[in-house]
C-alpha atoms as a PDB file:
ATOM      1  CA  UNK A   1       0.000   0.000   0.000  1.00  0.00           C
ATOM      2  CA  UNK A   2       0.978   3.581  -0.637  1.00  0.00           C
ATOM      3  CA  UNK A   3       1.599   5.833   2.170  1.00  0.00           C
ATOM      4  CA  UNK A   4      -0.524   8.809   2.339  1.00  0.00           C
ATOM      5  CA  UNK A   5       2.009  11.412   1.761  1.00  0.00           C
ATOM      6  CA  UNK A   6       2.516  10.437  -1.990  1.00  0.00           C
ATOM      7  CA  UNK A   7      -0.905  11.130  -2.806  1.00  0.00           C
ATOM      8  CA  UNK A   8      -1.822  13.184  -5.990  1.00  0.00           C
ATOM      9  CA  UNK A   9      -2.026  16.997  -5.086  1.00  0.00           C
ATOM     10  CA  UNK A  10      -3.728  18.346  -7.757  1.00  0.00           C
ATOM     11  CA  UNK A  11      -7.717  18.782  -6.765  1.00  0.00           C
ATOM     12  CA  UNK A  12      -9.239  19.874 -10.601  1.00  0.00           C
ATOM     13  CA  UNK A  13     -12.092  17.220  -9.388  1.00  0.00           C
ATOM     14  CA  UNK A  14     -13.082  19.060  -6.139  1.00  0.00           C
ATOM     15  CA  UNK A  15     -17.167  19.590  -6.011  1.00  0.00           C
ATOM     16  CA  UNK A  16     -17.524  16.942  -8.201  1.00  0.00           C
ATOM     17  CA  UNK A  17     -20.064  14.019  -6.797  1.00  0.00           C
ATOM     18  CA  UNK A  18     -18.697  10.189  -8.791  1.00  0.00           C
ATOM     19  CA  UNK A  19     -20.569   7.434  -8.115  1.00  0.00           C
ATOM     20  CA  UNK A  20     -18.771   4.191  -9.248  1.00  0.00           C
ATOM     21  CA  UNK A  21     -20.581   0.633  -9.040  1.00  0.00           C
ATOM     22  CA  UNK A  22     -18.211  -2.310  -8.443  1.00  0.00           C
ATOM     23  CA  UNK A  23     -15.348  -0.323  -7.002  1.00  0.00           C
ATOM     24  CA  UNK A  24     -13.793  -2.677  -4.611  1.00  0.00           C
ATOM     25  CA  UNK A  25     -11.509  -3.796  -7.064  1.00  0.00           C
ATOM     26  CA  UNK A  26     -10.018  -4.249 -10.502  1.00  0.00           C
ATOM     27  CA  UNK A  27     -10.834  -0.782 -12.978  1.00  0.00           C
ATOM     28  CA  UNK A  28     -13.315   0.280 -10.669  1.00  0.00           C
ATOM     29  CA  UNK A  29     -11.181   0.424  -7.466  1.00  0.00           C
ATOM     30  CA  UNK A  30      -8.522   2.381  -9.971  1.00  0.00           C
ATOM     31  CA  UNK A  31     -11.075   4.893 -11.289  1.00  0.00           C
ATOM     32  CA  UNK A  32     -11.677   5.642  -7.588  1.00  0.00           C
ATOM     33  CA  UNK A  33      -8.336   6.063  -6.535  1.00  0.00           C
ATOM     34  CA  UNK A  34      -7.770   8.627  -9.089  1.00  0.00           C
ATOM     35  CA  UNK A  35     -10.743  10.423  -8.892  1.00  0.00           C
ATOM     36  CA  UNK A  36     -10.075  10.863  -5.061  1.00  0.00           C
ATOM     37  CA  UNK A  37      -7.367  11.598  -5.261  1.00  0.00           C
ATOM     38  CA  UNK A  38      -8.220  14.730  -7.310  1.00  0.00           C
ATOM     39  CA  UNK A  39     -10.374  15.919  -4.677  1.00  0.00           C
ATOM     40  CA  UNK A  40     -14.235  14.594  -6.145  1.00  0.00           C
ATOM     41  CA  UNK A  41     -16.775  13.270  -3.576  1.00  0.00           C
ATOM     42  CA  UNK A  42     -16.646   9.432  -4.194  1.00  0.00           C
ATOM     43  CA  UNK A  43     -19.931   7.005  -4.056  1.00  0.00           C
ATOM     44  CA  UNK A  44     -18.364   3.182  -4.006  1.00  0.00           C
ATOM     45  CA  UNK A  45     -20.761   0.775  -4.566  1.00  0.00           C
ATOM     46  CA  UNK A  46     -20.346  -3.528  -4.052  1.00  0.00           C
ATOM     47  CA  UNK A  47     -22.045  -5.931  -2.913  1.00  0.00           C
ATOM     48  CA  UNK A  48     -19.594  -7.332   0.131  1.00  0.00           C
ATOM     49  CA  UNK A  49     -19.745  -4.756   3.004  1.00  0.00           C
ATOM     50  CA  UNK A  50     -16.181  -6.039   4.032  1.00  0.00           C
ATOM     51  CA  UNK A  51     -14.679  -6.025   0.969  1.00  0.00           C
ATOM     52  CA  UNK A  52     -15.991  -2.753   0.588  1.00  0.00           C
ATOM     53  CA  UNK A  53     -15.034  -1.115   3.684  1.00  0.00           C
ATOM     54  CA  UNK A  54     -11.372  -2.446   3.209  1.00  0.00           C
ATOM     55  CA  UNK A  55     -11.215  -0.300  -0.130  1.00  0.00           C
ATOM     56  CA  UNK A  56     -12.513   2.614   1.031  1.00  0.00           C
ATOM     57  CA  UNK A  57     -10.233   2.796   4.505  1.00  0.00           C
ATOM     58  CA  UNK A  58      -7.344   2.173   1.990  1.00  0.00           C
ATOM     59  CA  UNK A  59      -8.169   4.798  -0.921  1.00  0.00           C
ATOM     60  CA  UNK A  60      -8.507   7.142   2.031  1.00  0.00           C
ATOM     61  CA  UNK A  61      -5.236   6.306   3.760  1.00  0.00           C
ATOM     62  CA  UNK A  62      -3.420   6.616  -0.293  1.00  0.00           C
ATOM     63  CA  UNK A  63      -5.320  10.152  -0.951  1.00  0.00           C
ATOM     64  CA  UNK A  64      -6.493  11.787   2.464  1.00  0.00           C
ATOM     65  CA  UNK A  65      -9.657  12.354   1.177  1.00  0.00           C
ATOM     66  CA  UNK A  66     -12.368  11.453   3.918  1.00  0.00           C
ATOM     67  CA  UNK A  67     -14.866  12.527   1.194  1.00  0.00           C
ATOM     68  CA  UNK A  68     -15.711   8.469   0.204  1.00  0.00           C
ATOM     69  CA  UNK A  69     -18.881   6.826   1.103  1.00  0.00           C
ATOM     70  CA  UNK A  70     -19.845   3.275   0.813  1.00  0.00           C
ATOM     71  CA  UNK A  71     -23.258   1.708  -0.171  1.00  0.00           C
ATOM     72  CA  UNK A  72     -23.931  -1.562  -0.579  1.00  0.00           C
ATOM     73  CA  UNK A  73     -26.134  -3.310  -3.090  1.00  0.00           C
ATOM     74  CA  UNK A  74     -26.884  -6.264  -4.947  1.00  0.00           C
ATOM     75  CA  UNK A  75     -26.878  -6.066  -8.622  1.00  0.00           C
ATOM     76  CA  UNK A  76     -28.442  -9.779  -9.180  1.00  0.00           C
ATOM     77  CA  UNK A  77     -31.612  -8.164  -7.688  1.00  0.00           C
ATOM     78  CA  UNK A  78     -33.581  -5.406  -9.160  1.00  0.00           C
ATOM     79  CA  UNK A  79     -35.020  -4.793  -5.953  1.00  0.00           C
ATOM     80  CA  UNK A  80     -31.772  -3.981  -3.983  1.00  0.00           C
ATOM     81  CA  UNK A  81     -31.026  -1.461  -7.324  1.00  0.00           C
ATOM     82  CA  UNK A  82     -34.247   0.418  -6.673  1.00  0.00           C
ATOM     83  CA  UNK A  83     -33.718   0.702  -2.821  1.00  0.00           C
ATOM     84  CA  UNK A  84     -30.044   1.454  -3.379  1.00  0.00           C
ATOM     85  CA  UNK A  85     -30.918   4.175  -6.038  1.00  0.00           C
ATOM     86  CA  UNK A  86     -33.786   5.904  -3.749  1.00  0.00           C
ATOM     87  CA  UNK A  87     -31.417   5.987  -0.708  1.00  0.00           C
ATOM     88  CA  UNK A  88     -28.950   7.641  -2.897  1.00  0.00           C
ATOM     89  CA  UNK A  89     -31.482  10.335  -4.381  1.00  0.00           C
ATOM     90  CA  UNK A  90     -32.449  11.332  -0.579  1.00  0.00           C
ATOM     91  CA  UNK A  91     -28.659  11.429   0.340  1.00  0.00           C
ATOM     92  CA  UNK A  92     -27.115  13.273  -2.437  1.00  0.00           C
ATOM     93  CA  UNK A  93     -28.634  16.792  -4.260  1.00  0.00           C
ATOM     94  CA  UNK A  94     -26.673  16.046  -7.432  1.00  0.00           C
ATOM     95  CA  UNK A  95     -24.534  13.065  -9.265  1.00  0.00           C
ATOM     96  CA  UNK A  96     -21.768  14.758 -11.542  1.00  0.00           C
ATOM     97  CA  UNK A  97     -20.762  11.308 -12.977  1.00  0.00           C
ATOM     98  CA  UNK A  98     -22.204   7.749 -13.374  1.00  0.00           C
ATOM     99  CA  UNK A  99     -19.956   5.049 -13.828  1.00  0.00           C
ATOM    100  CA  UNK A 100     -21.697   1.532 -14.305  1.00  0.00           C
ATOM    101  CA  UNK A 101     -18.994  -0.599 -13.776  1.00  0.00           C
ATOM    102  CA  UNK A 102     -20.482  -3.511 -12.107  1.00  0.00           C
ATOM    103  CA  UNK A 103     -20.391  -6.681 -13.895  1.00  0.00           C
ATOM    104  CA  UNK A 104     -19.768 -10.385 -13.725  1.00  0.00           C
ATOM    105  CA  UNK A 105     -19.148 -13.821 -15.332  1.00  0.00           C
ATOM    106  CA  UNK A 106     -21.025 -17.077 -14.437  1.00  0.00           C
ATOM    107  CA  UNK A 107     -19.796 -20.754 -15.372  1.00  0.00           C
ATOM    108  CA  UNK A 108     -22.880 -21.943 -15.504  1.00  0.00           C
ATOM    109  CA  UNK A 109     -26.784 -20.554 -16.165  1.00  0.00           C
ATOM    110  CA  UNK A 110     -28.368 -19.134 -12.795  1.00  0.00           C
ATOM    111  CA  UNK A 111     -31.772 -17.776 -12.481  1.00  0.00           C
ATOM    112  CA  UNK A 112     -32.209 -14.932  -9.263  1.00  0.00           C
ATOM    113  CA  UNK A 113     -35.609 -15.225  -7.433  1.00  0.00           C
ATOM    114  CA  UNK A 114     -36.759 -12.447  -9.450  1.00  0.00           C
ATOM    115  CA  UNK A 115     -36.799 -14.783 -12.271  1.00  0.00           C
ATOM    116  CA  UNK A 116     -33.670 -13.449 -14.538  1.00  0.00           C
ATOM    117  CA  UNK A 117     -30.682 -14.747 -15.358  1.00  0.00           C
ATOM    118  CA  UNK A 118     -28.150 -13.824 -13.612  1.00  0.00           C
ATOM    119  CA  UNK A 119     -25.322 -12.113 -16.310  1.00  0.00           C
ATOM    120  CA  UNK A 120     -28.366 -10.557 -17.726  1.00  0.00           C
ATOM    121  CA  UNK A 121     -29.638  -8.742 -14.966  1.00  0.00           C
ATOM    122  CA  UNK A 122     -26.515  -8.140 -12.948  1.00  0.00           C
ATOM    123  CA  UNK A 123     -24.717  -6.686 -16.165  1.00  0.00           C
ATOM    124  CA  UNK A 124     -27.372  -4.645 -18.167  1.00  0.00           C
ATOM    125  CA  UNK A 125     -30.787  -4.883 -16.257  1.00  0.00           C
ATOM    126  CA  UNK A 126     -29.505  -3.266 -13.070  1.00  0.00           C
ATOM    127  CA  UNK A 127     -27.208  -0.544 -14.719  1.00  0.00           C
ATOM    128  CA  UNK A 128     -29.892   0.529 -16.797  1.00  0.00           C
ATOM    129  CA  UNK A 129     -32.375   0.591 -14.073  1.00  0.00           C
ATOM    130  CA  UNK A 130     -30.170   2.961 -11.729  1.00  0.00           C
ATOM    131  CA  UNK A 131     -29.459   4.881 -14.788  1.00  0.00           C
ATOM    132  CA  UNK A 132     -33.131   5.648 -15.194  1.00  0.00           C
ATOM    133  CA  UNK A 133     -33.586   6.259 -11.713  1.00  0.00           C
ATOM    134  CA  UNK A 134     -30.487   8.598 -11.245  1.00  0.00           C
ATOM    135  CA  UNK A 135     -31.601  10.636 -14.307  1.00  0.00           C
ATOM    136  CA  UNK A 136     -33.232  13.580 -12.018  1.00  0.00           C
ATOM    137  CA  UNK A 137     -29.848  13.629 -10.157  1.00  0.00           C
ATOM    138  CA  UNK A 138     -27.807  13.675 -13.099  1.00  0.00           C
ATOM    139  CA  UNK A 139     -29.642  16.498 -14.661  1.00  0.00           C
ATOM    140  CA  UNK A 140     -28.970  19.158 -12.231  1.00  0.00           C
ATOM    141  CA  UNK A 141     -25.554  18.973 -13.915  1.00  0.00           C
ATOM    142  CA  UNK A 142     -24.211  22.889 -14.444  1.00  0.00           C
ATOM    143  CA  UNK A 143     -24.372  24.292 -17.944  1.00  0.00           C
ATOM    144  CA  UNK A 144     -20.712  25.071 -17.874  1.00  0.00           C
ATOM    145  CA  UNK A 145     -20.185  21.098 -18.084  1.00  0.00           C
ATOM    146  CA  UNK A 146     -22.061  18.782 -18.303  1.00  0.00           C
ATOM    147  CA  UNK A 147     -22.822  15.204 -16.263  1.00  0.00           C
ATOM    148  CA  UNK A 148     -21.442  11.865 -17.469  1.00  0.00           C
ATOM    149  CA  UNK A 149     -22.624   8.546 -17.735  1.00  0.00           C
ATOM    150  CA  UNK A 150     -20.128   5.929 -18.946  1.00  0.00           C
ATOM    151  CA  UNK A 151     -20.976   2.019 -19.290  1.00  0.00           C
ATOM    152  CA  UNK A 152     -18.207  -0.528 -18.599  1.00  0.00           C
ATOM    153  CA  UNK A 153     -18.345  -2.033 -22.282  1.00  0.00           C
ATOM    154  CA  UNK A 154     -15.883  -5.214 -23.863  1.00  0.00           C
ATOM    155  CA  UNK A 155     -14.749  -6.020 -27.309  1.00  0.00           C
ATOM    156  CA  UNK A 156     -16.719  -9.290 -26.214  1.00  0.00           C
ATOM    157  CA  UNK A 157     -19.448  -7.123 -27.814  1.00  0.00           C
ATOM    158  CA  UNK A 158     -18.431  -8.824 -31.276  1.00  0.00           C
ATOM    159  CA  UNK A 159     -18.656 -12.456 -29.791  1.00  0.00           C
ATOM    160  CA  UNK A 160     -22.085 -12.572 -31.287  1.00  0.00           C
ATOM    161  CA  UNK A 161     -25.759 -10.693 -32.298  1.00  0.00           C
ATOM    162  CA  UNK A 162     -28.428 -10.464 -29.708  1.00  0.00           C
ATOM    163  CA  UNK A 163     -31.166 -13.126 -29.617  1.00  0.00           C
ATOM    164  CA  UNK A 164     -34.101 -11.047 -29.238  1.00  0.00           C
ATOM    165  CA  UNK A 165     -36.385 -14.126 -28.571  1.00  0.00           C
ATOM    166  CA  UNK A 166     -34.289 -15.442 -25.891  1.00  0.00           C
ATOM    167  CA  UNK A 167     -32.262 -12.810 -24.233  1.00  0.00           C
ATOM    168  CA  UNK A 168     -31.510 -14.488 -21.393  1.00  0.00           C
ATOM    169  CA  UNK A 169     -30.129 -17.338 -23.082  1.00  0.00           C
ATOM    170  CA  UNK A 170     -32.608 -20.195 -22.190  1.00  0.00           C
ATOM    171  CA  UNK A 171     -30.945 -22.261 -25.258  1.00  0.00           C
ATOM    172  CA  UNK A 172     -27.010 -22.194 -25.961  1.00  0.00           C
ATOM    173  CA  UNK A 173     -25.581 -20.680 -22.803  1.00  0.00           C
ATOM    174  CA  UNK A 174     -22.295 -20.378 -22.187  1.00  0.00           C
ATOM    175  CA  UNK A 175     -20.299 -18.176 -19.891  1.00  0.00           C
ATOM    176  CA  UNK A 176     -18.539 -16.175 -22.825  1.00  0.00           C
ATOM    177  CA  UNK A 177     -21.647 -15.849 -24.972  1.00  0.00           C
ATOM    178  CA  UNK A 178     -23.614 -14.668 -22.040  1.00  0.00           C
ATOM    179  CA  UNK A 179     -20.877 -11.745 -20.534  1.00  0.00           C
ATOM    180  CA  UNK A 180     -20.402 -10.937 -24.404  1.00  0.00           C
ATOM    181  CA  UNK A 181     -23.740 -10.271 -24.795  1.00  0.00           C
ATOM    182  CA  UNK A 182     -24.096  -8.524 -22.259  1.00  0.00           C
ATOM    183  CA  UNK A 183     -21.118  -6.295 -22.657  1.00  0.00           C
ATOM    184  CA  UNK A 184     -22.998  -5.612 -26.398  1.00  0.00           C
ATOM    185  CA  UNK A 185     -26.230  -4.590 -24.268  1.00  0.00           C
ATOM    186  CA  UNK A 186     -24.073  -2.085 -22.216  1.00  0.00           C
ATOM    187  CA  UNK A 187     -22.476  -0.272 -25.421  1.00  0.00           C
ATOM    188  CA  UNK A 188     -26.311  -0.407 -27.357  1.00  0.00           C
ATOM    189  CA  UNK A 189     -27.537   0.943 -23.771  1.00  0.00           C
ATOM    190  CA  UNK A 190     -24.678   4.211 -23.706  1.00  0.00           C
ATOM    191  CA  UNK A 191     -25.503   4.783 -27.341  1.00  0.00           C
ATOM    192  CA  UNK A 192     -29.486   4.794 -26.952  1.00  0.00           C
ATOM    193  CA  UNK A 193     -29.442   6.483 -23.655  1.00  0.00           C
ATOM    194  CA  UNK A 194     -27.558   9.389 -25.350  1.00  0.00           C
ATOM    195  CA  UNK A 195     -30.004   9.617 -28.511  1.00  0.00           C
ATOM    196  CA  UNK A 196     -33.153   9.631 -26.186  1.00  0.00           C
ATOM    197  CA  UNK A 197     -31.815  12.173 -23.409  1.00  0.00           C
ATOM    198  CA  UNK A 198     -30.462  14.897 -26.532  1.00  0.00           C
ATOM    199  CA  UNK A 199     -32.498  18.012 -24.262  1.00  0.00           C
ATOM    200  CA  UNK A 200     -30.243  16.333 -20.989  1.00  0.00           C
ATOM    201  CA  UNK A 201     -27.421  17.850 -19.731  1.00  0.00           C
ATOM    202  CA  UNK A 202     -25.628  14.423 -19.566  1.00  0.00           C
ATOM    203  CA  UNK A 203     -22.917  12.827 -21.797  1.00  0.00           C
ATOM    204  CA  UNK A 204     -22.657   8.765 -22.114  1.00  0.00           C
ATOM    205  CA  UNK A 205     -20.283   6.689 -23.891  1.00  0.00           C
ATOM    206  CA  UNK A 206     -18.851   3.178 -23.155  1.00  0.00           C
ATOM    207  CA  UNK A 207     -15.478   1.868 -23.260  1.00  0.00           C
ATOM    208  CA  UNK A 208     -13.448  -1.299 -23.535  1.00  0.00           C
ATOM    209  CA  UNK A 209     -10.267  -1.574 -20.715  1.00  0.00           C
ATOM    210  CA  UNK A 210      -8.051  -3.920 -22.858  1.00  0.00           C
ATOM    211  CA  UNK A 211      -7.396  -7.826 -21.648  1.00  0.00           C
ATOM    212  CA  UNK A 212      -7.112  -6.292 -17.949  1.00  0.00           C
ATOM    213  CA  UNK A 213      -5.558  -9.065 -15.178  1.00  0.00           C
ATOM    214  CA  UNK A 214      -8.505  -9.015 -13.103  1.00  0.00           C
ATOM    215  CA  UNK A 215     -10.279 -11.815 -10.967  1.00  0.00           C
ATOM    216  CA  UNK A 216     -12.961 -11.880 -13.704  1.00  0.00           C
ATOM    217  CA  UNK A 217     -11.225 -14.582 -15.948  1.00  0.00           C
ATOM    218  CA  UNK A 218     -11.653 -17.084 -12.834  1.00  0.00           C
ATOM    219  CA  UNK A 219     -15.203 -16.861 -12.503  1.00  0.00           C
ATOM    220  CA  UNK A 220     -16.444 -17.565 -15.795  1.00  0.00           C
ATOM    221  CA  UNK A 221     -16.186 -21.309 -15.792  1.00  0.00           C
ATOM    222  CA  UNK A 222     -12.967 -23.544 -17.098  1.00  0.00           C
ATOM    223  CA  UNK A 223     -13.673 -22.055 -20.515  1.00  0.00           C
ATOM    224  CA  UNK A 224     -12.700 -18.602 -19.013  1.00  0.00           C
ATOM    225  CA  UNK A 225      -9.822 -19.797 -16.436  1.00  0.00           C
ATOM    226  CA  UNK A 226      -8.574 -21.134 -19.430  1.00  0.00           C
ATOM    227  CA  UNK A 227      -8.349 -18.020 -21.392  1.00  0.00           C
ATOM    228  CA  UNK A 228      -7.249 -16.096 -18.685  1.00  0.00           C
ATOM    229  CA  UNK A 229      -4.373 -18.886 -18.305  1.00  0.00           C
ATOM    230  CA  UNK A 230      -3.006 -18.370 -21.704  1.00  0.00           C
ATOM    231  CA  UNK A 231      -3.741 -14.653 -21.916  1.00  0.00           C
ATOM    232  CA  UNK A 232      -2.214 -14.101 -18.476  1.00  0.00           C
ATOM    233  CA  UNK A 233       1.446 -13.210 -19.965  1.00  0.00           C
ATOM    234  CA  UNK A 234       0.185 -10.157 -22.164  1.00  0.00           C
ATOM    235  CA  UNK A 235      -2.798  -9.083 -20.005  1.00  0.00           C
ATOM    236  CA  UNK A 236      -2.415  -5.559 -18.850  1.00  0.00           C
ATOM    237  CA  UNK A 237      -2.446  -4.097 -15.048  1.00  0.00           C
ATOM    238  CA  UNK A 238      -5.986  -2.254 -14.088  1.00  0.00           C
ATOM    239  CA  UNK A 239      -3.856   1.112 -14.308  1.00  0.00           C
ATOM    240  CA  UNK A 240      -3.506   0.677 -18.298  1.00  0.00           C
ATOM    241  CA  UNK A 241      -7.013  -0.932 -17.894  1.00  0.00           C
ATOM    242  CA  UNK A 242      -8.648   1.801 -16.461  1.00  0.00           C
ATOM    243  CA  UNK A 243      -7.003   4.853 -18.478  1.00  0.00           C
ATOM    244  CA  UNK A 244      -9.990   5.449 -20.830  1.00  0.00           C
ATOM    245  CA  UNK A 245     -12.743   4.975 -18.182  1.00  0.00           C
ATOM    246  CA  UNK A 246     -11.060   7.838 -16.220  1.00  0.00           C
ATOM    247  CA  UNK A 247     -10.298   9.444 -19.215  1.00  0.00           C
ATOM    248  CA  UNK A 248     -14.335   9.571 -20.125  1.00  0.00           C
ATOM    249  CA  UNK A 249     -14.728  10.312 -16.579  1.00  0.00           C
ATOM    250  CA  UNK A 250     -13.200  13.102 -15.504  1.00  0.00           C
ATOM    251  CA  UNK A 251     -11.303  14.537 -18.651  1.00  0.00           C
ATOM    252  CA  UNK A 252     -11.942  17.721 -20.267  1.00  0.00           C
ATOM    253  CA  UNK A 253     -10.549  16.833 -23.809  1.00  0.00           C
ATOM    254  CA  UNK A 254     -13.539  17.988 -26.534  1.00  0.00           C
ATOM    255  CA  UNK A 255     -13.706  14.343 -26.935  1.00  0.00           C
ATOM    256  CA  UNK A 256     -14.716  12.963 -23.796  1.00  0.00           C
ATOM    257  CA  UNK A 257     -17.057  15.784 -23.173  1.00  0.00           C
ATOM    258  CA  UNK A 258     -18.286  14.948 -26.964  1.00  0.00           C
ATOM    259  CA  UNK A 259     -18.891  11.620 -26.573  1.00  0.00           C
ATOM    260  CA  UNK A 260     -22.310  11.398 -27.925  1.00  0.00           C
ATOM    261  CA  UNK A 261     -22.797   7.816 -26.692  1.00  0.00           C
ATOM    262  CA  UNK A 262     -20.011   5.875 -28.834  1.00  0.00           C
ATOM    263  CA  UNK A 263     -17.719   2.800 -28.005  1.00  0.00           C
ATOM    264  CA  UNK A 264     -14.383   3.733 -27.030  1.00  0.00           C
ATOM    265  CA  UNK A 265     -11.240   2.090 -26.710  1.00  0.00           C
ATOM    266  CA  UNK A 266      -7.377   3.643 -25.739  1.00  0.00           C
ATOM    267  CA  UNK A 267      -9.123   7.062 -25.821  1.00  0.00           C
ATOM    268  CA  UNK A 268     -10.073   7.252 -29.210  1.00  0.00           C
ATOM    269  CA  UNK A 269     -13.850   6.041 -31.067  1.00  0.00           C
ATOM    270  CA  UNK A 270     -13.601   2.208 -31.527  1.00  0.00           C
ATOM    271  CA  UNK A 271     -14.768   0.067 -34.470  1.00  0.00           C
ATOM    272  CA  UNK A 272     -18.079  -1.744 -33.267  1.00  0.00           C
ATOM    273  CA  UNK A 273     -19.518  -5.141 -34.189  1.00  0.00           C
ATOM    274  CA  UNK A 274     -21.528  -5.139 -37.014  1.00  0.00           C
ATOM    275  CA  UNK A 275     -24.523  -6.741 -35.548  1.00  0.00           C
ATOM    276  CA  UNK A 276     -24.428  -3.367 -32.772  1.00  0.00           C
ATOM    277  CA  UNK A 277     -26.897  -1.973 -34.911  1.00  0.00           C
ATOM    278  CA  UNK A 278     -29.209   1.489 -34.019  1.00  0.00           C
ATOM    279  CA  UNK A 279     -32.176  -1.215 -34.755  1.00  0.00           C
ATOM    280  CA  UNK A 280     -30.663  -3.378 -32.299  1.00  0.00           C
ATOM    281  CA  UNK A 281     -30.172  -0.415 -29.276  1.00  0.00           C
ATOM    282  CA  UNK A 282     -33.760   0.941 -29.754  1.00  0.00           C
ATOM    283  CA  UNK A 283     -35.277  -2.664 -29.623  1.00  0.00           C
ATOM    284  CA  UNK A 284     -32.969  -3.425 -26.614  1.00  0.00           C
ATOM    285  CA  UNK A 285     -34.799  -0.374 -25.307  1.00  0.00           C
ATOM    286  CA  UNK A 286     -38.138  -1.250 -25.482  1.00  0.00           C
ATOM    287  CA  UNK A 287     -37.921  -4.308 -24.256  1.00  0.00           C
ATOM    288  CA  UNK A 288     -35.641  -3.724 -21.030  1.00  0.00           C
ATOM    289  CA  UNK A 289     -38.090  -0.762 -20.038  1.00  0.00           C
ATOM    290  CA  UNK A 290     -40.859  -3.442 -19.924  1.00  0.00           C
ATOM    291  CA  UNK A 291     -38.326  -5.730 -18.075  1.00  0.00           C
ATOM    292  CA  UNK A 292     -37.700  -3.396 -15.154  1.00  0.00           C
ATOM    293  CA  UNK A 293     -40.834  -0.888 -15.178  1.00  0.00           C
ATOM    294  CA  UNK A 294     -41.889  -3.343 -12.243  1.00  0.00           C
ATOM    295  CA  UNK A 295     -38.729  -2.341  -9.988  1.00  0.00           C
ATOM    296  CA  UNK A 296     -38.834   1.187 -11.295  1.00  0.00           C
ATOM    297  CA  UNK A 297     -41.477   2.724  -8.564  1.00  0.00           C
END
């Protein structure tokens, strides 16, 4: 651990409220680091209260900022989102930045009690819920710049198209196809998020990391460990990993602030599958609204 003394000085983040879901570790523990270490009011969001407390007491010891807070929710449940989001809208007056970060990888098919599967709702339902929900907050954004939203996205997107008949993968599932479906949902999300909140004050984009050595490749099943096995010599640290989500985040490059709800990848507009269609976000759309306009009261 770094002592406190060789924090980061500068504090061009100060006033700014960042509210980061799975921030306990890998990209998302990075992305908090930096922003508090640049002085910004820091939400961290997981779903293990001690594995959550230990990252906050030791981003505060690295940066001396006491300004971190720590909520815990479940993103396999679309009731713990709603609670989490409501608590969050009494507690805070304003959220400068959105980062849905959260995500996961499961070997094998798991339905929650609130009858989805479990990649599905833990890696698109739930972000886009709290999105929704958070809008009100994120609107209050000043006109001098505006608020972000940025989606944790992969270039798993490509792996294949959406099945719009069985989204949650009822036939065919596998731990890859399911996370890169998902990670497709999260960049069509960003882009049709942006396109229906144009009269918003907000920005969203979404972002690949890179092959970052995270704990993610051992949870997806042998298929994954594998991959992460091989991969493991040219897989890159979460600092590399996490450059373009703080870049989006917190940058004031024409670019970032410009984002316009595109895929990006080493700070620059990526190529996207060909299947990631505008057809394909607005469909996405329609359907997830109906999906979670249960949870959304």
């Amino acid at each position: 651990m770094k002592r406190k003394d060789q924090r980061i000085s500068e504090n061009d983040l100060l006033g700014k409220t960042y509210l980061v879901t799975g921030g306990n570790s890998g990209i998302g523990y990075e992305a908090i680091r930096n922003f508090a270490s640049r002085g910004a009011r820091v939400i961290l969001v997981c779903r293990s209260k001690e594995k959550g407390r230990e990252a906050l007491e030791n981003i505060k010891l690295e940066t001396g900022n006491d300004s971190l807070f720590l909520y815990i929710a479940d993103f396999s449940s679309l009731i713990s989102v709603n609670r989490f989001a409501k608590k969050i809208s009494k507690d805070f007056s304003k959220i400068d930045v959105l980062c849905n970060n959260v995500g996961g990888a499961n070997a094998i098919r798991m339905v929650t009690g609130e009858g989805f599967e479990m990649t599905f709702v833990t890696n698109h339902l739930s972000g886009f819920l709290l999105t929704k929900m958070l809008l009100p907050l994120l609107s209050i954004s000043t006109n001098e710049e505006p608020a972000r939203v940025i989606f944790t996205s992969s270039y798993g997107h490509a792996h294949s198209p959406l099945n719009f008949d069985d989204l949650e993968l009822r036939n065919g599932y596998s731990s890859l196809r399911a996370y890169g479906r998902s990670k497709l949902m999260n960049l069509l999300t960003a882009r049709e998020f942006s396109l229906r909140c144009q009269r918003e004050n907000i920005v969203f984009s979404s972002f690949h990391p890179g092959a970052v050595r995270t704990p993610i490749w051992s949870k997806g099943g042998s298929a994954s460990r594998f991959i992460g096995f091989v991969l493991f010599p040219f897989l890159i640290n979460v600092k590399r990993g996490s450059d373009t989500f703080i870049w989006l985040a917190s940058s004031q490059d024409q670019r970032a602030l410009e984002a316009d709800g595109q895929y990006f990848f080493k700070r620059k507009r990526a190529r996207v599958a060909t299947h990631a269609t505008t057809a394909a976000s607005s469909k996405l759309w329609d359907l997830t609204e109906k999906l979670v306009e249960p949870f959304a009261e």
